[in-house]
Protein backbone atom coordinates (compact mmCIF):
# COMPACT_ATOMS: atom_id res chain seq x y z
CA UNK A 1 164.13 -71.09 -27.43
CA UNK A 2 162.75 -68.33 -30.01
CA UNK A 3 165.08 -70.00 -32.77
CA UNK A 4 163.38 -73.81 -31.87
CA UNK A 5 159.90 -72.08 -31.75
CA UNK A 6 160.70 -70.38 -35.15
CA UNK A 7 161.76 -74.00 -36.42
CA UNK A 8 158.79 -75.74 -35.50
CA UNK A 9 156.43 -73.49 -37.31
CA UNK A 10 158.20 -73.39 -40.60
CA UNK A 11 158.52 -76.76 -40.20
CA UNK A 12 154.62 -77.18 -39.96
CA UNK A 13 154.20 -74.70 -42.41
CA UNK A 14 156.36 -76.41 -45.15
CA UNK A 15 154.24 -79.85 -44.33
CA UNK A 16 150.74 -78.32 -43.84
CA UNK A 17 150.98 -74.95 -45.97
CA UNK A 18 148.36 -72.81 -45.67
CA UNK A 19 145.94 -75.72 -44.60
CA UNK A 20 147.04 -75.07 -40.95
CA UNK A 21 144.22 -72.66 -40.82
CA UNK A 22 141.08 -75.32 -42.94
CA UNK A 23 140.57 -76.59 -39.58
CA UNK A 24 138.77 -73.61 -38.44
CA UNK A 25 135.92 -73.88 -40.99
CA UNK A 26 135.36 -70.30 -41.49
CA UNK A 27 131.91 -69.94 -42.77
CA UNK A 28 131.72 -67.76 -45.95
CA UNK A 29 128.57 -65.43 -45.77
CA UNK A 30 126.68 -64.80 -48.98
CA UNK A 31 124.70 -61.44 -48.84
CA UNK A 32 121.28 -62.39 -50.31
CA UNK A 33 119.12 -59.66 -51.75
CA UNK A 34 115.78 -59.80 -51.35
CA UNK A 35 112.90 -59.25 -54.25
CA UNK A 36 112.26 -55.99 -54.27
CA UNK A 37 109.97 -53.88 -56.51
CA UNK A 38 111.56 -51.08 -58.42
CA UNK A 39 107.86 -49.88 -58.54
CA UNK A 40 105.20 -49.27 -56.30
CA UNK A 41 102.12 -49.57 -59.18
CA UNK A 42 98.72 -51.07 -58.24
CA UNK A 43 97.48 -53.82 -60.44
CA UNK A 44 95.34 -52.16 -63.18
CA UNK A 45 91.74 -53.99 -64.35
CA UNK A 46 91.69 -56.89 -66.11
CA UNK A 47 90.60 -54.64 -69.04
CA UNK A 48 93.91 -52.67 -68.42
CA UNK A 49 95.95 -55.95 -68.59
CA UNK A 50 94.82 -57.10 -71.77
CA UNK A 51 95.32 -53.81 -73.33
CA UNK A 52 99.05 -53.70 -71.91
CA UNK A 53 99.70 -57.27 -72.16
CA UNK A 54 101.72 -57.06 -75.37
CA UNK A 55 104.29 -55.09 -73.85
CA UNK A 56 105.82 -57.85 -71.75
CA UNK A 57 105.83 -59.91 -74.90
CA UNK A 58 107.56 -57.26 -76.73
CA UNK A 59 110.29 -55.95 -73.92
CA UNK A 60 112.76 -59.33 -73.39
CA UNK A 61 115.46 -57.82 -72.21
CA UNK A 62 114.78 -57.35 -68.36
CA UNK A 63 116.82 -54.01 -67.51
CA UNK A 64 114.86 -52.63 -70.34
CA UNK A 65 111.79 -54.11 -68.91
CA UNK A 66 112.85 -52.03 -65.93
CA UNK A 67 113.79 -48.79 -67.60
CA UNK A 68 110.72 -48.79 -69.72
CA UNK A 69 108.78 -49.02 -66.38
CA UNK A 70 109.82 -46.44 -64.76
CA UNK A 71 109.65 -44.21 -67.63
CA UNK A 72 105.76 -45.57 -68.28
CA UNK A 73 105.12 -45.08 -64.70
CA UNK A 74 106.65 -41.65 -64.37
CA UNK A 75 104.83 -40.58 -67.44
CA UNK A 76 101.53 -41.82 -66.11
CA UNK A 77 101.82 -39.66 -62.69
CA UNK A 78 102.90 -36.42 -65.07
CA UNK A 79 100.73 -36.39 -67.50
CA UNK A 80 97.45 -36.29 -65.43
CA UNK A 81 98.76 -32.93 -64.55
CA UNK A 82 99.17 -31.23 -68.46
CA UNK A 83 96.83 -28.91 -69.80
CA UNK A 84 97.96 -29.56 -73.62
CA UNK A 85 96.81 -30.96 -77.14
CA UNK A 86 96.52 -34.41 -77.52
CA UNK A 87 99.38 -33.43 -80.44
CA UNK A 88 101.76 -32.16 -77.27
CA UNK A 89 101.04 -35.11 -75.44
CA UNK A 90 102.83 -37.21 -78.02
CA UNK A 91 105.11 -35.08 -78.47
CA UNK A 92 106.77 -35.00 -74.66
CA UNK A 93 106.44 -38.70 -74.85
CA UNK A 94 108.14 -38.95 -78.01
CA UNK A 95 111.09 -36.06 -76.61
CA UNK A 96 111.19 -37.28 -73.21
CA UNK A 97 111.76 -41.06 -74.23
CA UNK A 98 114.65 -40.17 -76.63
CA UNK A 99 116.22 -38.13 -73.88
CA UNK A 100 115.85 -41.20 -71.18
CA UNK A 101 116.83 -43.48 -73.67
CA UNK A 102 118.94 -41.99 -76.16
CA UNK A 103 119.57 -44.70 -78.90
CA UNK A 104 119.31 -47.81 -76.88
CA UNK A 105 116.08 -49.44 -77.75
CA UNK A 106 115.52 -47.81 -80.82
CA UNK A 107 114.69 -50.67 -83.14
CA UNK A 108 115.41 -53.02 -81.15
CA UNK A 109 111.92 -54.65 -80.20
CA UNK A 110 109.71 -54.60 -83.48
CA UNK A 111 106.46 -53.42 -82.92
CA UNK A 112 106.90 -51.42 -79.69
CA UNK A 113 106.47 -47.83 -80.80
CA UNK A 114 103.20 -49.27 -83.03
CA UNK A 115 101.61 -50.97 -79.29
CA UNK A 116 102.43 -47.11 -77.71
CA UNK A 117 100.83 -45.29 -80.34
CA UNK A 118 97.90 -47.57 -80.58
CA UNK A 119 97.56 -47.12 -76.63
CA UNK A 120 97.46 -43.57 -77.57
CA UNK A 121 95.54 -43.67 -80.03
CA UNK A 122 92.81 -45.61 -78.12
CA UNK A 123 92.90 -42.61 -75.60
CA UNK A 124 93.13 -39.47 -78.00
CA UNK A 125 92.26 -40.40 -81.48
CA UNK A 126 94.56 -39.23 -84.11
CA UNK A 127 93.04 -35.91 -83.94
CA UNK A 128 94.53 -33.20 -82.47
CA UNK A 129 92.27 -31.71 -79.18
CA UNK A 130 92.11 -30.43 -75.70
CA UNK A 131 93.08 -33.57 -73.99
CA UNK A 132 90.18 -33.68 -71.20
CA UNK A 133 90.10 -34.54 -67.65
CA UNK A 134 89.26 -37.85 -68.17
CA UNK A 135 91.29 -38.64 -71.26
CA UNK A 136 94.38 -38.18 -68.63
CA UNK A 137 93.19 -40.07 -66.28
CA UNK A 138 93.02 -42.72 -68.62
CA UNK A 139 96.47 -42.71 -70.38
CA UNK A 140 97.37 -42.57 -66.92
CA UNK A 141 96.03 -45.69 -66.11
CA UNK A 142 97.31 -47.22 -69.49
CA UNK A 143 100.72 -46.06 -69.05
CA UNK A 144 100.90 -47.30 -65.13
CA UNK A 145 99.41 -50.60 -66.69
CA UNK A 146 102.34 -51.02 -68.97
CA UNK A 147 104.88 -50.59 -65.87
CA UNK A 148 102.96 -52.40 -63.90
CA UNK A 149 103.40 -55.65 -66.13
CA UNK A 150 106.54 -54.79 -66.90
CA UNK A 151 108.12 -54.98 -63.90
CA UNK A 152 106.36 -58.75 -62.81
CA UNK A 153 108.31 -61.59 -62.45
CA UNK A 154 107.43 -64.30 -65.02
């Protein structure tokens, strides 16, 4: 009996191969991830937005879009909290990006370190001071600005 049973399924096994089992219709279940911000930054002004614009025409790439984003954003919570030179200020943005970045957007999108200085710039002038109260408060809303358009969708 075992040795007829045996039979019978090789049998239908050598006809059907493994397409015994298509019958079934097993569904296959795609995990879909949702849209999720990497960021939680408010929109800045409309002022803010035209200053920061550029930057979203400059970054293409979107992981560095990301990257850059968090770094901006970071930066704009931290440096609200510095009691430094306007000279310092540059300088731990200038250390700190080379550290998160090491060599992997240097040169590669022309005109980006000209758009951050120039942001600076705006901010602190290009002489060296006791950055005040309010001059933080404002590179921290320039630097949230950039993440902020940074990490939209187009």
């Amino acid at each position: 009996m075992n040795s007829r049973i045996i039979a019978v399924v090789l049998l239908l096994y050598s006809v059907f191969g493994n397409g015994l089992l298509d019958g079934l219709d097993f569904p296959l279940i795609t995990p879909v991830m949702p849209d999720i911000a990497i960021l939680d930054v408010e929109k800045p002004s409309e002022s803010v937005l035209e200053k920061v614009q550029v930057f979203k025409d400059i970054i293409t790439e979107e992981e560095d879009r990301q990257r850059i984003a968090i770094f901006n954003y970071e930066f704009s919570k931290r440096v609200v909290g510095y009691e430094t030179s306007s000279q310092q200020i540059n300088d731990v943005y200038s250390l700190a990006g080379k550290l998160f970045f090491s060599n992997s957007i240097v040169g590669k999108y022309e005109g980006l370190s000209e758009h951050i200085v120039n942001l600076m710039e705006e901010v602190l002038t290009d002489e060296n001071h006791k950055v005040s109260e309010q001059e933080k408060s404002l590179l921290s809303t320039y630097f949230s600005g950039v993440a902020w358009v940074l990490i939209q969708k187009d």
